[in-house]
Protein backbone atom coordinates (compact mmCIF):
# COMPACT_ATOMS: atom_id res chain seq x y z
CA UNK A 1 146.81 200.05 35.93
CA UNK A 2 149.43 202.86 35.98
CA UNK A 3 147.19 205.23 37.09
CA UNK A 4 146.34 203.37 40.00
CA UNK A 5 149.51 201.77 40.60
CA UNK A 6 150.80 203.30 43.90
CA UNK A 7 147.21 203.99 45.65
CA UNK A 8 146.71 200.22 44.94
CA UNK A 9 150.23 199.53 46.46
CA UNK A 10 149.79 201.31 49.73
CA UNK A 11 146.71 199.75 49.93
CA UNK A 12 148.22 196.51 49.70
CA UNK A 13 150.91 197.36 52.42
CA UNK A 14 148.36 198.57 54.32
CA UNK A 15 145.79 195.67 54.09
CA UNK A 16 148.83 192.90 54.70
CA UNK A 17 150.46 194.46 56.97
CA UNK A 18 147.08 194.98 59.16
CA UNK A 19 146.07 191.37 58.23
CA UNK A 20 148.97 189.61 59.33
CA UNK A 21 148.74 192.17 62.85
CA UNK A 22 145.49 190.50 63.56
CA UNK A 23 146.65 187.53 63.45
CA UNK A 24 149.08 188.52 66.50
CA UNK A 25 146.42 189.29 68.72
CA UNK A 26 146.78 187.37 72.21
CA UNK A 27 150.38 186.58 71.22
CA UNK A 28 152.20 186.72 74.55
CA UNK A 29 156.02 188.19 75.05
CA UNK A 30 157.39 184.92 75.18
CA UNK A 31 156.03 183.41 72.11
CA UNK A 32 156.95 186.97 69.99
CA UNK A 33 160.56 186.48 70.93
CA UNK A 34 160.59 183.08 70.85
CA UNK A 35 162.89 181.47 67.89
CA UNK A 36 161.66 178.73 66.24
CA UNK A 37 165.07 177.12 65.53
CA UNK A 38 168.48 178.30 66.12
CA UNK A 39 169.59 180.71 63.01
CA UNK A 40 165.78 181.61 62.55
CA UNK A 41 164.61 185.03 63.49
CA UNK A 42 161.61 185.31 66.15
CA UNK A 43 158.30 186.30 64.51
CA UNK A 44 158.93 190.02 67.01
CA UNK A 45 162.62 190.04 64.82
CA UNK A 46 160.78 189.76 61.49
CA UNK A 47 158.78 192.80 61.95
CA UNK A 48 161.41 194.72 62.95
CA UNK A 49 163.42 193.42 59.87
CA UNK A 50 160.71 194.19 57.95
CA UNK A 51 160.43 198.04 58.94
CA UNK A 52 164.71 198.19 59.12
CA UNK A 53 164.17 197.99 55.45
CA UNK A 54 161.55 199.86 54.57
CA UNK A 55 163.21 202.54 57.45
CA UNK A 56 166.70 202.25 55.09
CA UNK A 57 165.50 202.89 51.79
CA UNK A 58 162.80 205.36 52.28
CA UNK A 59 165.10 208.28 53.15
CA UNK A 60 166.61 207.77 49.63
CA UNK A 61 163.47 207.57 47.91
CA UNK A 62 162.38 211.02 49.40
CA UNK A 63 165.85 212.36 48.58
CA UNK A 64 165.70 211.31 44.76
CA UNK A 65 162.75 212.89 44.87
CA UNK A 66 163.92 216.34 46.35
CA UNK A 67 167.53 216.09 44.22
CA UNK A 68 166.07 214.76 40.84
CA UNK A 69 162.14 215.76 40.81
CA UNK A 70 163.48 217.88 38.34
CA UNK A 71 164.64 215.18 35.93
CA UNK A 72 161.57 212.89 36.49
CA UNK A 73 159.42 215.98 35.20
CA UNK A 74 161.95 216.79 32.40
CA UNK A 75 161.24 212.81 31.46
CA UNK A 76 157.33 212.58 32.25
CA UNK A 77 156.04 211.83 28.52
CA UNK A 78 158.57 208.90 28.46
CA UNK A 79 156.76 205.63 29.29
CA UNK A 80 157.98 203.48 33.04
CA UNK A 81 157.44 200.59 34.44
CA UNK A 82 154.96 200.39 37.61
CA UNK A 83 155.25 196.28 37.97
CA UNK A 84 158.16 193.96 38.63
CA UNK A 85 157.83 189.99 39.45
CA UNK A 86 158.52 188.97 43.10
CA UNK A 87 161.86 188.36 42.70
CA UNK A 88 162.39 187.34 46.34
CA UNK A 89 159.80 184.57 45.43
CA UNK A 90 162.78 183.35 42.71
CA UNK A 91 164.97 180.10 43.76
CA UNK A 92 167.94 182.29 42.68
CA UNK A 93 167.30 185.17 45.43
CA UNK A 94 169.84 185.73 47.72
CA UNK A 95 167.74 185.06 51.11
CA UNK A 96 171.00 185.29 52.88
CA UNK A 97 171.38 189.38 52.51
CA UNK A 98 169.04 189.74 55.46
CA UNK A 99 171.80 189.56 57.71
CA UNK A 100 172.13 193.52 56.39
CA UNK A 101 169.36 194.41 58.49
CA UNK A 102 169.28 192.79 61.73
CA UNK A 103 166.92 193.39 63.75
CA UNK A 104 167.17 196.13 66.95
CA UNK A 105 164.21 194.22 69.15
CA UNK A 106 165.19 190.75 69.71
CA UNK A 107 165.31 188.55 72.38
CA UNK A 108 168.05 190.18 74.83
CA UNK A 109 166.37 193.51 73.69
CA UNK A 110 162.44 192.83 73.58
CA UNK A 111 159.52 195.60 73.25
CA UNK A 112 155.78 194.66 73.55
CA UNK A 113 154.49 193.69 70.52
CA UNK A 114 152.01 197.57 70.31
CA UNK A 115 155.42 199.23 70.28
CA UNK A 116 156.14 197.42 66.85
CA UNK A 117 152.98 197.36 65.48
CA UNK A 118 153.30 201.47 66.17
CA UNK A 119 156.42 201.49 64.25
CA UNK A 120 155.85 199.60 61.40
CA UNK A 121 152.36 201.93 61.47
CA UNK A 122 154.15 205.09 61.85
CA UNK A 123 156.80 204.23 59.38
CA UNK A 124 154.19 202.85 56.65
CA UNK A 125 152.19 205.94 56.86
CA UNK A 126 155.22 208.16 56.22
CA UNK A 127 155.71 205.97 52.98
CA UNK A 128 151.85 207.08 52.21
CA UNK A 129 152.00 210.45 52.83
CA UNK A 130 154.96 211.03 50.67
CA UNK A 131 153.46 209.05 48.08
CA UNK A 132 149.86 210.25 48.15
CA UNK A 133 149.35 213.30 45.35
CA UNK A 134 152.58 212.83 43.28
CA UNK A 135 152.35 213.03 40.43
CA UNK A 136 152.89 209.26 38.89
CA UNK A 137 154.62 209.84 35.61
CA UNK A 138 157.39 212.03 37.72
CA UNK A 139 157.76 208.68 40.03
CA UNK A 140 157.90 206.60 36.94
CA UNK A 141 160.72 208.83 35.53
CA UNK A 142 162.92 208.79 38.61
CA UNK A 143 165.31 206.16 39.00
CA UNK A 144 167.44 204.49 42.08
CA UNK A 145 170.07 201.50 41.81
CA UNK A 146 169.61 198.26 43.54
CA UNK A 147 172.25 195.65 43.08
CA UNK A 148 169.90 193.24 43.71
CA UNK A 149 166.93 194.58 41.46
CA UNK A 150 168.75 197.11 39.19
CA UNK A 151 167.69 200.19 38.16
CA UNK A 152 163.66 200.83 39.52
CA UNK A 153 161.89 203.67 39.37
CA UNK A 154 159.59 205.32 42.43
CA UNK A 155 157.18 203.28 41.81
CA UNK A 156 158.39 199.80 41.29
CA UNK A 157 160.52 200.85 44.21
CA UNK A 158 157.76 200.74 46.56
CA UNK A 159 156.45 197.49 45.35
CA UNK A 160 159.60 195.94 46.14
CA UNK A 161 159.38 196.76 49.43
CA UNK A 162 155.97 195.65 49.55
CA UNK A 163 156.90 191.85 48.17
CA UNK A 164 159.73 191.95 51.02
CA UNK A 165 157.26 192.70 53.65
CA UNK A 166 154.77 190.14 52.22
CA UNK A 167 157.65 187.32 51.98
CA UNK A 168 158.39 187.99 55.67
CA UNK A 169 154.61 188.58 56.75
CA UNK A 170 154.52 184.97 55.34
CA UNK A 171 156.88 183.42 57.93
CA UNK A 172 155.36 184.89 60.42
CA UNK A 173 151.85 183.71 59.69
CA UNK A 174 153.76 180.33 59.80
CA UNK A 175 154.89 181.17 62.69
CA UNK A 176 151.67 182.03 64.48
CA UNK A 177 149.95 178.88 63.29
CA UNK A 178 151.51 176.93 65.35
CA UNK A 179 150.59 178.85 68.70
CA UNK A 180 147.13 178.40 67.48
CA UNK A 181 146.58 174.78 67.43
C-alpha cells in the first residue's frame, strides 16, 4: 500500500471531487447560494471552504519540502505512516474550527458555479503535480504540526485534506438531493 499511497490519494481527490461536481449539473445560482438554515453554509460556500483549506496548507507542504527535503532523505530507510483514521468522522472533532476558513464566494459575493469548479480544479491539480514523481519514503520522512492531528508526514498530510473534502462533499450531496426530488 505505501507504494501506492499518494497516486491512490490523488486519485481519490480527483474521483470525489469530480463525482460530487456531477452531481451539480443544472444547479441554478440561486439554489448554489442558497442556505439551507441560518448558521449553515450554502452548498457554493462549502466548495469554497473546501479549496480555502486545501489553498492554506498546501503552500506549507511545498515549503517543508523545499526547507527540509534534505532531512526527509537523510531519514528515508526509517519506516512512516501513509494512513490515518478520519478523524473528522470522530464525535470528538471539533466541527466548529471551520469558522477559520470562511468562505470568499457567498451569498453577497456569488461566482457561477464553473468559476469554482475551475478553482477547486486548478488548485487540486497543483496538489498533483507537486506530488506526482516524489519520491515516497522522502514524503514519509518529512513532518508538519497540526494541533488538531499532530505531527503527519507528506503523505498522511494529503489524506487529511482529502477526508476534509470528502466530509464536506458529503453535505453537499445532501444538499443537492433535495433540489432533485
Amino acid at each position: 500500500m505505501i507504494s501506492n499511497a499518494v497516486r491512490t490519494y490523488l486519485d481519490i481527490m480527483d474521483s470525489q471531487r469530480e463525482s460530487v461536481f456531477s452531481l451539480l449539473d443544472g444547479i441554478s445560482d440561486t439554489q448554489l447560494w442558497q442556505r439551507p438554515a441560518p448558521k449553515e453554509w450554502s452548498i457554493g460556500e462549502i466548495i469554497n471552504h473546501n479549496a480555502l483549506l486545501f489553498e492554506s496548507f498546501f503552500p506549507t507542504v511545498e515549503w517543508m519540502w523545499k526547507r527540509f527535503g534534505w532531512y526527509g532523505r537523510l531519514r528515508c530507510n526509517r519506516p512512516y505512516q501513509a494512513e490515518i483514521e478520519d478523524l473528522y468522522r470522530s464525535p470528538k472533532f471539533p466541527q466548529w474550527v471551520g469558522f477559520l476558513w470562511t468562505p470568499r464566494h457567498n451569498l453577497r459575493k456569488p461566482v457561477p458555479l464553473e468559476t469554482l469548479k475551475m478553482e477547486v480544479r486548478t488548485l487540486h491539480e497543483k496538489v498533483r503535480k507537486f506530488y506526482v514523481g516524489k519520491d515516497l519514503d522522502v514524503l514519509g520522512n518529512i513532518y508538519l504540526y497540526d494541533p488538531l492531528f499532530g505531527w503527519c508526514n507528506l503523505i498522511v498530510t494529503l489524506r487529511i485534506g482529502i477526508y476534509h473534502d470528502q466530509l464536506h462533499f458529503d453535505d453537499v450531496i445532501k444538499q443537492t438531493a433535495q433540489y432533485q426530488k
